[in-house]
PDB file of N, CA and C in Angstrom:
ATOM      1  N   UNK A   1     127.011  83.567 390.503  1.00  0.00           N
ATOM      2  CA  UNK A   1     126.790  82.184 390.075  1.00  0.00           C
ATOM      3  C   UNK A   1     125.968  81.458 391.145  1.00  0.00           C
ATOM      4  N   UNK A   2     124.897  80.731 390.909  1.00  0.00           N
ATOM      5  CA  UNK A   2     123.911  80.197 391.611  1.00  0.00           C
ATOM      6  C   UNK A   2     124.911  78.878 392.247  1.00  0.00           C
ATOM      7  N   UNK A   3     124.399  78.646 393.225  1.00  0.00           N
ATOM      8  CA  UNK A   3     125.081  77.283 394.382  1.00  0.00           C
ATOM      9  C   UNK A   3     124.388  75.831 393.248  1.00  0.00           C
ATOM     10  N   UNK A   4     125.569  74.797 393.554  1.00  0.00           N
ATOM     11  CA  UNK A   4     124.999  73.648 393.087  1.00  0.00           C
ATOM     12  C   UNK A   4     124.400  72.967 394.245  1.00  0.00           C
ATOM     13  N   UNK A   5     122.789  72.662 393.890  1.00  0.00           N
ATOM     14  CA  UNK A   5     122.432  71.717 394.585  1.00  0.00           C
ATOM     15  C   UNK A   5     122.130  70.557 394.596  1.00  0.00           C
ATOM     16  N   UNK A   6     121.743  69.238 395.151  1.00  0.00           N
ATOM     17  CA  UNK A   6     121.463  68.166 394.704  1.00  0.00           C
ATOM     18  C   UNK A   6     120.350  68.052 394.609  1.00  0.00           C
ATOM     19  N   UNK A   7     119.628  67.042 394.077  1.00  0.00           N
ATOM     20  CA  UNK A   7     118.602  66.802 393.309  1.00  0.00           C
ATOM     21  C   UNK A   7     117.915  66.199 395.089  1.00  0.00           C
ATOM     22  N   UNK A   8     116.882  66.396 395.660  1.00  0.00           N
ATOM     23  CA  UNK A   8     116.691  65.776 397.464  1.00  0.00           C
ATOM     24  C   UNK A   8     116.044  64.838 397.212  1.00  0.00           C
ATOM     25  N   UNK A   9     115.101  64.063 395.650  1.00  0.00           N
ATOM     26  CA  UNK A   9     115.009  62.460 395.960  1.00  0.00           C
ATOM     27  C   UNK A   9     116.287  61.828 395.705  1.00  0.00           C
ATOM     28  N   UNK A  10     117.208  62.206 394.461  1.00  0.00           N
ATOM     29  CA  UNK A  10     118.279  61.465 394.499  1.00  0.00           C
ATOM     30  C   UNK A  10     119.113  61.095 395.545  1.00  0.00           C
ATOM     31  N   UNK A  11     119.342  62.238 396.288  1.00  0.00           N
ATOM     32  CA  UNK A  11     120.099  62.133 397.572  1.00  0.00           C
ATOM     33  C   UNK A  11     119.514  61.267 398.353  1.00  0.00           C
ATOM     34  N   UNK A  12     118.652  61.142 398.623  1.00  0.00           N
ATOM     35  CA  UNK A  12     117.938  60.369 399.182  1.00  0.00           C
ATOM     36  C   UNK A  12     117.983  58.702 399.235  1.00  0.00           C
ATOM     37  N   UNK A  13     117.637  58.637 397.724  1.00  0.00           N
ATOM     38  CA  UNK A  13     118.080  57.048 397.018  1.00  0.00           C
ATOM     39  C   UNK A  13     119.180  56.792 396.777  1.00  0.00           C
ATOM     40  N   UNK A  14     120.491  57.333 396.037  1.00  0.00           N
ATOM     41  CA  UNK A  14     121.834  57.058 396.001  1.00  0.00           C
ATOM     42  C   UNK A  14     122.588  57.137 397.044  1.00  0.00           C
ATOM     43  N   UNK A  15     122.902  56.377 397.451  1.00  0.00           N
ATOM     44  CA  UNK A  15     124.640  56.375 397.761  1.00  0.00           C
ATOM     45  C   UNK A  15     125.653  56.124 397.181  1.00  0.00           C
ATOM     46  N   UNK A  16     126.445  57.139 397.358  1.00  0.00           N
ATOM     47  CA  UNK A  16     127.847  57.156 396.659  1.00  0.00           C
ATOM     48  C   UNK A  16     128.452  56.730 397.827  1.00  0.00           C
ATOM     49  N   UNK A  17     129.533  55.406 397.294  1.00  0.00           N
ATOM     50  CA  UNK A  17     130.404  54.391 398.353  1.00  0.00           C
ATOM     51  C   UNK A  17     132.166  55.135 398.508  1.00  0.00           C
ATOM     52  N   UNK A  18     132.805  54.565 399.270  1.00  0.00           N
ATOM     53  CA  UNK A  18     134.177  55.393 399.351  1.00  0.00           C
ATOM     54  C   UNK A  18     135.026  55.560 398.072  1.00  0.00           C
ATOM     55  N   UNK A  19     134.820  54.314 397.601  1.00  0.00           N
ATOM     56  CA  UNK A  19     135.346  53.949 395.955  1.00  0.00           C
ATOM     57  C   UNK A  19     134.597  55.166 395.254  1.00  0.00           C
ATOM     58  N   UNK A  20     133.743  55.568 395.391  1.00  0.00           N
ATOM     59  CA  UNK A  20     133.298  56.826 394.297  1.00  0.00           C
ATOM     60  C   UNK A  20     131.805  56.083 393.217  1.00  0.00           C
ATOM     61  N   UNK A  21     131.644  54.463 393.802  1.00  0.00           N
ATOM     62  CA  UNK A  21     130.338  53.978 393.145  1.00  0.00           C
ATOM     63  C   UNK A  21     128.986  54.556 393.611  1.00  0.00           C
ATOM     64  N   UNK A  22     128.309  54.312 392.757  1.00  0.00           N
ATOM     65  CA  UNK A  22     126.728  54.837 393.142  1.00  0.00           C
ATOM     66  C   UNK A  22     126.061  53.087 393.319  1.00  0.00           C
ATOM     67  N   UNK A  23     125.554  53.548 394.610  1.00  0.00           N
ATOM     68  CA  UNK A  23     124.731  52.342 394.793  1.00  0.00           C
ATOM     69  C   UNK A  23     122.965  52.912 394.679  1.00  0.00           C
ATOM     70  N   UNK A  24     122.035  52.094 394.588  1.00  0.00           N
ATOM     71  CA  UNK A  24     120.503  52.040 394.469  1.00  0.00           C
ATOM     72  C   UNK A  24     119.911  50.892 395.001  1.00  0.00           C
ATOM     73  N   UNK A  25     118.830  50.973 395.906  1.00  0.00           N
ATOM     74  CA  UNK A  25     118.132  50.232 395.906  1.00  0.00           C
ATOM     75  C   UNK A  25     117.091  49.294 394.789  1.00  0.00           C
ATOM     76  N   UNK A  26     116.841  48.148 394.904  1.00  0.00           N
ATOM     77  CA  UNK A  26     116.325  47.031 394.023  1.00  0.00           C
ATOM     78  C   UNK A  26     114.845  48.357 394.042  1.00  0.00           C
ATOM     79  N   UNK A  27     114.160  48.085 392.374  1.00  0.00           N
ATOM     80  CA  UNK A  27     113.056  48.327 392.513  1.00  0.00           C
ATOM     81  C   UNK A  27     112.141  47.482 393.085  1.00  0.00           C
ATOM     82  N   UNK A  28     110.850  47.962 393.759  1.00  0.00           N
ATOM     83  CA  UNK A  28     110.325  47.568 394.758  1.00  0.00           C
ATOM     84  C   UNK A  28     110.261  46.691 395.622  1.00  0.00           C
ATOM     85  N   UNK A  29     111.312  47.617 396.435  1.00  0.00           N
ATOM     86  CA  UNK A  29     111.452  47.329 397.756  1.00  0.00           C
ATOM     87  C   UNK A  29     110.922  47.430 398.731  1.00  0.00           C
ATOM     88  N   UNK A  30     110.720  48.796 398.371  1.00  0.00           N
ATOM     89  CA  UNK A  30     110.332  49.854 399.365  1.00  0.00           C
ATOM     90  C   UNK A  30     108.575  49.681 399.262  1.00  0.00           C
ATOM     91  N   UNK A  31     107.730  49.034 398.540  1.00  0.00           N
ATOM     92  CA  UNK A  31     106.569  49.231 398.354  1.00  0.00           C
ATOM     93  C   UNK A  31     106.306  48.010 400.011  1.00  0.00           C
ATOM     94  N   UNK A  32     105.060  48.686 400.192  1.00  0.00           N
ATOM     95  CA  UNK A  32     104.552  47.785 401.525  1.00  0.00           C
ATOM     96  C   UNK A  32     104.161  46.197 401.031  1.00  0.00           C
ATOM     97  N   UNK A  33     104.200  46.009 399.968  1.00  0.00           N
ATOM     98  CA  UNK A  33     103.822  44.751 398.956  1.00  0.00           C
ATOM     99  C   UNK A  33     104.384  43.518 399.235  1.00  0.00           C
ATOM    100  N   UNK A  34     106.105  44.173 399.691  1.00  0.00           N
ATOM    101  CA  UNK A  34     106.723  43.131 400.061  1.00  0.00           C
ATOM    102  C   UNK A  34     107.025  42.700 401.452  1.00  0.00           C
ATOM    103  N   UNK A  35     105.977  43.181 402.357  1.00  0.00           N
ATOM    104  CA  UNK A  35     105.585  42.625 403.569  1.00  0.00           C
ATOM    105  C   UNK A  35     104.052  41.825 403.388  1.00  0.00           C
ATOM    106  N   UNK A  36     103.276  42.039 402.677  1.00  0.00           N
ATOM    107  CA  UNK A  36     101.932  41.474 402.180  1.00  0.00           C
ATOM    108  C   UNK A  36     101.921  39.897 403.103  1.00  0.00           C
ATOM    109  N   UNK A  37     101.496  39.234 403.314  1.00  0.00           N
ATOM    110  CA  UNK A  37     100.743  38.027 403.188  1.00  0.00           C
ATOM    111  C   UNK A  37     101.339  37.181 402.243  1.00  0.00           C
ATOM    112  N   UNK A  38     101.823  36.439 402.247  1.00  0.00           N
ATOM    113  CA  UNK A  38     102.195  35.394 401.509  1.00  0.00           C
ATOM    114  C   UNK A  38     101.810  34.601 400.350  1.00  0.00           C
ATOM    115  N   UNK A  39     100.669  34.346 400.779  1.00  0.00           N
ATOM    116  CA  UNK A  39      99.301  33.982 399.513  1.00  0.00           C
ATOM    117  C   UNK A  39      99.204  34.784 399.045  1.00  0.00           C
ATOM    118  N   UNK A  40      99.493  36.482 398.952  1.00  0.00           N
ATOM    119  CA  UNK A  40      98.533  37.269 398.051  1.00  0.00           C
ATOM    120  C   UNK A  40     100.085  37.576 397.193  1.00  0.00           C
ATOM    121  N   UNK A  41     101.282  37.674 397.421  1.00  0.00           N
ATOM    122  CA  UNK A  41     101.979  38.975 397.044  1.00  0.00           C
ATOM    123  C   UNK A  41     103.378  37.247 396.408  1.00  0.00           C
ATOM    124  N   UNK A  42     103.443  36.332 397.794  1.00  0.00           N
ATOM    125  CA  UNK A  42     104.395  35.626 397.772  1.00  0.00           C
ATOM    126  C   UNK A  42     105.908  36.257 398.522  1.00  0.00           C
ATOM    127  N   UNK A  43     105.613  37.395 399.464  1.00  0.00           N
ATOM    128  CA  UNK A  43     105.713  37.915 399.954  1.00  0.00           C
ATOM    129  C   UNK A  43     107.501  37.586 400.528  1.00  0.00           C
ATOM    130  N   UNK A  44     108.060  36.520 401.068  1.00  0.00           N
ATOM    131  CA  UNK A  44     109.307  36.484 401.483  1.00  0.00           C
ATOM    132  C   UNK A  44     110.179  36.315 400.414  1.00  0.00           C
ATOM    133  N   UNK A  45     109.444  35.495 398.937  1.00  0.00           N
ATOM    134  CA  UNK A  45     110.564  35.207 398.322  1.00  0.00           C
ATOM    135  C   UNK A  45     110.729  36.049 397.494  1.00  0.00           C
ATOM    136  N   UNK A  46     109.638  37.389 397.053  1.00  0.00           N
ATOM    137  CA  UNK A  46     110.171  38.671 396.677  1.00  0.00           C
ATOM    138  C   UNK A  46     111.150  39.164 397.185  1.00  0.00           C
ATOM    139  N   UNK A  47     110.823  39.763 398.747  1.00  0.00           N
ATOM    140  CA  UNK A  47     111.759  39.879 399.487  1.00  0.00           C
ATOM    141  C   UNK A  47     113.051  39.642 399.445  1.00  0.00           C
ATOM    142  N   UNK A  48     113.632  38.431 399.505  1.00  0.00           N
ATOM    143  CA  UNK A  48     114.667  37.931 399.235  1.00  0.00           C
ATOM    144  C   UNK A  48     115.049  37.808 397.926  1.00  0.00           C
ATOM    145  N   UNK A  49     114.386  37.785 397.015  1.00  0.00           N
ATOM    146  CA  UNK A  49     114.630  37.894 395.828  1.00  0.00           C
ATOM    147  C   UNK A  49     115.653  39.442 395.093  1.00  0.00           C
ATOM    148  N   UNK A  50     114.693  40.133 395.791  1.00  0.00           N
ATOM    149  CA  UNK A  50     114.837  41.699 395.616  1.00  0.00           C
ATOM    150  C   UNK A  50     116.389  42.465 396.603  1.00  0.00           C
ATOM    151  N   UNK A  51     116.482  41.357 398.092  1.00  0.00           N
ATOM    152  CA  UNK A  51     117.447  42.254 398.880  1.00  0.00           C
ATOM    153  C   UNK A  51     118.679  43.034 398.111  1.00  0.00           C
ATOM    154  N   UNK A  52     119.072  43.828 399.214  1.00  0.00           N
ATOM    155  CA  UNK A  52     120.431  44.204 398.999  1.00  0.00           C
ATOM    156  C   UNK A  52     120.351  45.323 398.122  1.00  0.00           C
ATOM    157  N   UNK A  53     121.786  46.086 397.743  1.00  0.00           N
ATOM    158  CA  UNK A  53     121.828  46.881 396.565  1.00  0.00           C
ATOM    159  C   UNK A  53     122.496  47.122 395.660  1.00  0.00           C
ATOM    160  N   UNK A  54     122.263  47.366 394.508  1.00  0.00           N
ATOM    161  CA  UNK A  54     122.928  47.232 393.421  1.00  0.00           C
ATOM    162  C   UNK A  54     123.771  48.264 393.333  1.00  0.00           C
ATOM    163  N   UNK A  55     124.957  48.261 392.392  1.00  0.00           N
ATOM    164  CA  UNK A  55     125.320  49.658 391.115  1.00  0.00           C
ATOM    165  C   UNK A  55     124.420  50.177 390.273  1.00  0.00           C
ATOM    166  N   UNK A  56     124.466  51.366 390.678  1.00  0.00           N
ATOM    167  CA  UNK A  56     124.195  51.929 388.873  1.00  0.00           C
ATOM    168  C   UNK A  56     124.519  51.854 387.562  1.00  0.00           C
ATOM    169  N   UNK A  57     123.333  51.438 386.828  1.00  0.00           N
ATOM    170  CA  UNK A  57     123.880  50.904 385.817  1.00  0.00           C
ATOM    171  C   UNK A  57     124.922  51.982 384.891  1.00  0.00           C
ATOM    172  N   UNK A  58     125.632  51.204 384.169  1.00  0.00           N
ATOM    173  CA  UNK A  58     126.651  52.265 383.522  1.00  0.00           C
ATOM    174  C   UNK A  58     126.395  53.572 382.692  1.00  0.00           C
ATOM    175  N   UNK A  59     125.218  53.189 382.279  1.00  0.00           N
ATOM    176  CA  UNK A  59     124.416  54.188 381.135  1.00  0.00           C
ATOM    177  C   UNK A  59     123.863  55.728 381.974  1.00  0.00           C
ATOM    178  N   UNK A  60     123.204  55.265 383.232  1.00  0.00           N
ATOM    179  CA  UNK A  60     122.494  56.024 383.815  1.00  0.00           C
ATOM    180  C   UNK A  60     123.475  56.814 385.295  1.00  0.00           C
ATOM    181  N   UNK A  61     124.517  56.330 385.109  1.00  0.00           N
ATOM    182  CA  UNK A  61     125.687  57.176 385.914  1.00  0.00           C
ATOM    183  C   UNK A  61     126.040  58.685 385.994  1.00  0.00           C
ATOM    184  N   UNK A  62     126.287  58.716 384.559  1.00  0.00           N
ATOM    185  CA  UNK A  62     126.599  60.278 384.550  1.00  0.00           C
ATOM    186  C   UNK A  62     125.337  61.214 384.793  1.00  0.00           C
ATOM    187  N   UNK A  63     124.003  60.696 384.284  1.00  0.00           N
ATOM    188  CA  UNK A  63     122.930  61.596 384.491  1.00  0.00           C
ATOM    189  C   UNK A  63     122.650  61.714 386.228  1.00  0.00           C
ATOM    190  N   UNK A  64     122.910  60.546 386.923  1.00  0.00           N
ATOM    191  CA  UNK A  64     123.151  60.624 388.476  1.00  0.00           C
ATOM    192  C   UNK A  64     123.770  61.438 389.038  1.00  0.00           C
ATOM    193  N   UNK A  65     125.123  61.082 388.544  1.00  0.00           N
ATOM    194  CA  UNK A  65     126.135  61.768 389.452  1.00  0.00           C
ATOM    195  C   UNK A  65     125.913  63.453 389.238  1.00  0.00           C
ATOM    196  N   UNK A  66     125.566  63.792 387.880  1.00  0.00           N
ATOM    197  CA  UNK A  66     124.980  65.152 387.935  1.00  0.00           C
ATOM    198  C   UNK A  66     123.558  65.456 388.822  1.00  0.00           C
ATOM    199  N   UNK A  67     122.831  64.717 389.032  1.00  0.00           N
ATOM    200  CA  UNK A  67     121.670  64.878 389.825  1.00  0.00           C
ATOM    201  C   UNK A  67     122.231  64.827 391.250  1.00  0.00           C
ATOM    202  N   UNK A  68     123.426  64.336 391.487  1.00  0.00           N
ATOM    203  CA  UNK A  68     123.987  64.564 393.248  1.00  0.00           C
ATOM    204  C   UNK A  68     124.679  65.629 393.534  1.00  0.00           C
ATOM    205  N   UNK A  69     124.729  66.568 392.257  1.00  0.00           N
ATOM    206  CA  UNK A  69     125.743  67.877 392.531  1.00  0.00           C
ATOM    207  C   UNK A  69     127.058  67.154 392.775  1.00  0.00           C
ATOM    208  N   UNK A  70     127.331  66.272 392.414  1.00  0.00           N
ATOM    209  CA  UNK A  70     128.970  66.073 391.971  1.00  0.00           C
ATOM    210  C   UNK A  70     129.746  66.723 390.523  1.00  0.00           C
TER     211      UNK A  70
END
């Protein structure tokens, strides 16, 4: 029987918390966009708009948690 492995972008992007939740980062975050210049992008209040991280939504859980080799 072949080893389960995890999926290495998922791992990457999810965290699973002690409670057993999957957390994700806000979409674009991570793009350099939201360091931009202010005038061009509006740049801090994306930023702040965007912080922090969410749950996974309920729908897209189980296809996760199988993509983490859980």
């Amino acid at each position: 029987m072949p080893k389960m492995k995890p999926h290495r972008s998922a791992k990457k992007n999810i965290k699973v918390t002690s409670s057993g939740k999957l957390m994700r980062l806000r979409a674009g975050r991570k793009s350099g966009a939201a360091f931009a210049s202010a005038p061009t992008t509006g740049s801090r209040t994306k930023h702040n708009r965007l912080q922090g991280e969410v749950e996974v939504a309920k729908a897209d859980r189980k296809r996760m948690t199988r993509l983490l080799g859980r």
